[in-house]
Protein backbone atom coordinates (compact mmCIF):
# COMPACT_ATOMS: atom_id res chain seq x y z
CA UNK A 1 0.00 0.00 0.00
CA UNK A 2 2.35 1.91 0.87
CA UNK A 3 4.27 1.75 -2.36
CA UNK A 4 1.50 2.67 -4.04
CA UNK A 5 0.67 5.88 -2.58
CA UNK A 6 4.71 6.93 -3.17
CA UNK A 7 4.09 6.00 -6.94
CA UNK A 8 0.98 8.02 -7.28
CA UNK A 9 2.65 11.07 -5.16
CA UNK A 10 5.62 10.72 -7.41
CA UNK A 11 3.72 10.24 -10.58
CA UNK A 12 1.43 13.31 -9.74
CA UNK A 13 4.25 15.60 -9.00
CA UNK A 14 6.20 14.31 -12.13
CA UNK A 15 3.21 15.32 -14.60
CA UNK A 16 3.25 18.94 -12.61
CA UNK A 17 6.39 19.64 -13.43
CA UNK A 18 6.58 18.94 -16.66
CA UNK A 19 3.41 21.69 -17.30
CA UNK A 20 6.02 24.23 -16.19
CA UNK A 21 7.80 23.69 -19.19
CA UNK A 22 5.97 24.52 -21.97
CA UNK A 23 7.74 26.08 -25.02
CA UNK A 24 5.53 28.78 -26.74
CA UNK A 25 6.72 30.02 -29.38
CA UNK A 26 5.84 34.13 -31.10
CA UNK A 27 3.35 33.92 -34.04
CA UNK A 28 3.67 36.17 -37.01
CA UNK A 29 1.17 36.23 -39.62
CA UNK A 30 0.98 38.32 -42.55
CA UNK A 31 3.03 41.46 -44.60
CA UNK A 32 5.88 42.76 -42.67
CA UNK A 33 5.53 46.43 -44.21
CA UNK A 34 7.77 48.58 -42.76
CA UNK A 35 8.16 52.04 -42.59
CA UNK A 36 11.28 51.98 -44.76
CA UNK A 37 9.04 50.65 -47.48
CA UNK A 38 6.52 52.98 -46.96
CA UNK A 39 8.35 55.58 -46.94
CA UNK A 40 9.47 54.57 -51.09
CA UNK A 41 5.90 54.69 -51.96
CA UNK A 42 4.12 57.56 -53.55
CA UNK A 43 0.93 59.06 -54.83
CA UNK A 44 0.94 58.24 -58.70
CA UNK A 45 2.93 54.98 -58.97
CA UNK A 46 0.94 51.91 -60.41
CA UNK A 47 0.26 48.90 -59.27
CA UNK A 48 2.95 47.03 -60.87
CA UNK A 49 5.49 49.11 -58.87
CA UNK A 50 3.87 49.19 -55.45
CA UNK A 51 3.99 45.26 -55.39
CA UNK A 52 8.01 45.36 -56.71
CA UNK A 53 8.45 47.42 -53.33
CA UNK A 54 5.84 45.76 -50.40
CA UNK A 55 5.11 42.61 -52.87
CA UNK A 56 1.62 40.99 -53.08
CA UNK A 57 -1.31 42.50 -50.25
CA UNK A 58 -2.60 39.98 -48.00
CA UNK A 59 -6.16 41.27 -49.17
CA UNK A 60 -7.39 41.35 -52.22
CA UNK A 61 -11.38 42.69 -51.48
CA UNK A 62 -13.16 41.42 -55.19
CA UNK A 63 -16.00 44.63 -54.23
CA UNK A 64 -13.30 47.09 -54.09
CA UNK A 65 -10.81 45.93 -56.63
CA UNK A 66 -9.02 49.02 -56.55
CA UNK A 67 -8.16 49.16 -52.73
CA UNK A 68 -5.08 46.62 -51.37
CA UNK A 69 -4.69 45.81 -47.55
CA UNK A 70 -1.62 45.23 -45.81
CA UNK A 71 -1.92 43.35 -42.94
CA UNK A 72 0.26 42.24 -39.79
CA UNK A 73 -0.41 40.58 -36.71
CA UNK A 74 2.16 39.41 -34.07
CA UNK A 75 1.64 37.50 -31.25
CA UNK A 76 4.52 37.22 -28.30
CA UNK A 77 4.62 34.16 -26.61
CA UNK A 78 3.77 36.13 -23.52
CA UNK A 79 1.85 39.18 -24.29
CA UNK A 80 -0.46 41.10 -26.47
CA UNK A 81 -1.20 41.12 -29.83
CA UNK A 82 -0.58 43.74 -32.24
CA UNK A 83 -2.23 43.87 -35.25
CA UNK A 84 -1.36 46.75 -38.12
CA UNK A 85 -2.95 47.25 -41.10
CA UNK A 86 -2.10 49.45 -44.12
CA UNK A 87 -4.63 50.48 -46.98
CA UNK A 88 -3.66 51.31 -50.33
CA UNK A 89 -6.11 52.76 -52.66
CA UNK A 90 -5.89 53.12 -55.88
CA UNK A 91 -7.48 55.12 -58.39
CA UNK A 92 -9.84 53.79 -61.88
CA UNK A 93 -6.24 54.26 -64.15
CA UNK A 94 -4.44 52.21 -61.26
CA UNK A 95 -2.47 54.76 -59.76
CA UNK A 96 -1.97 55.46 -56.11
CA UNK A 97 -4.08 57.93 -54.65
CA UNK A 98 -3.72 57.52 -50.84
CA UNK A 99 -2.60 55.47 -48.24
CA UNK A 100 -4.23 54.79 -44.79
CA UNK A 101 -4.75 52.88 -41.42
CA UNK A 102 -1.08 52.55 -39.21
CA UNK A 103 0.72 54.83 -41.36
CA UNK A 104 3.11 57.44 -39.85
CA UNK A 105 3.69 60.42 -41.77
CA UNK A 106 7.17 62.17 -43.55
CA UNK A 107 6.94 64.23 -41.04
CA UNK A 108 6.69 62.21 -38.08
CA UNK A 109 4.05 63.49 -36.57
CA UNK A 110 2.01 60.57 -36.43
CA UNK A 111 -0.59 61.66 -38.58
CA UNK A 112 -1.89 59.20 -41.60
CA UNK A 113 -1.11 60.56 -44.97
C-alpha cells in the first residue's frame, strides 16, 4: 500500500512539473511592411510598382478591386497582440491615390497621410 501511494505522489508531482515547461513560441502572420518601405511609396505609382516594393497585399477585397490591404499581426509568446494594417487605394487608371490605417507620416508626426 504503501508503495502505491509513493508511486501516485511521485507520478502526480512528475506530470506537474513537466506543465512548467511549456515552449511557446511568437506567431507572425501576414506582410511585414515597414516604414522603410513605406516611406518609397508615392501618390501616382501603379500597381505594378507598389507590389516590386511591399510585394503581393494579404487582401485582395473582389468589391473594391481598386483598394489593397496590408496586414500584420504578431503574437509574443507572452503578451499582447498587435495587429497593423495598411490600406492602399488606388485610383480607376491604377495609380496610387492615398494610403491609410497605421501609417506614420514624412513628417513624423504621427498623422496618416
Amino acid at each position: 500500500m504503501r508503495q502505491i501511494l509513493f508511486l501516485t505522489f511521485g507520478f502526480l508531482a512528475i506530470a506537474g512539473l513537466s506543465a512548467c515547461s511549456i515552449y511557446r513560441v511568437d506567431v507572425q502572420q501576414g506582410n511585414v511592411v515597414t516604414q522603410k518601405d513605406l516611406n518609397q511609396i508615392h501618390k501616382g505609382m501603379n500597381k505594378e510598382q507598389v507590389r516590386a516594393i511591399l510585394g503581393s497585399p494579404l487582401l485582395e477585397d473582389p468589391w473594391h478591386p481598386d483598394q489593397w490591404i496590408y496586414s500584420y499581426s504578431n503574437k509574443p509568446a507572452y503578451g499582447t497582440t498587435t495587429v497593423r494594417n495598411v490600406i492602399l487605394h488606388f485610383g480607376k487608371d491604377g495609380e496610387l491615390e492615398s494610403i491609410s490605417g497605421d501609417v506614420i507620416s514624412d513628417d513624423g508626426q504621427g498623422a496618416p497621410r
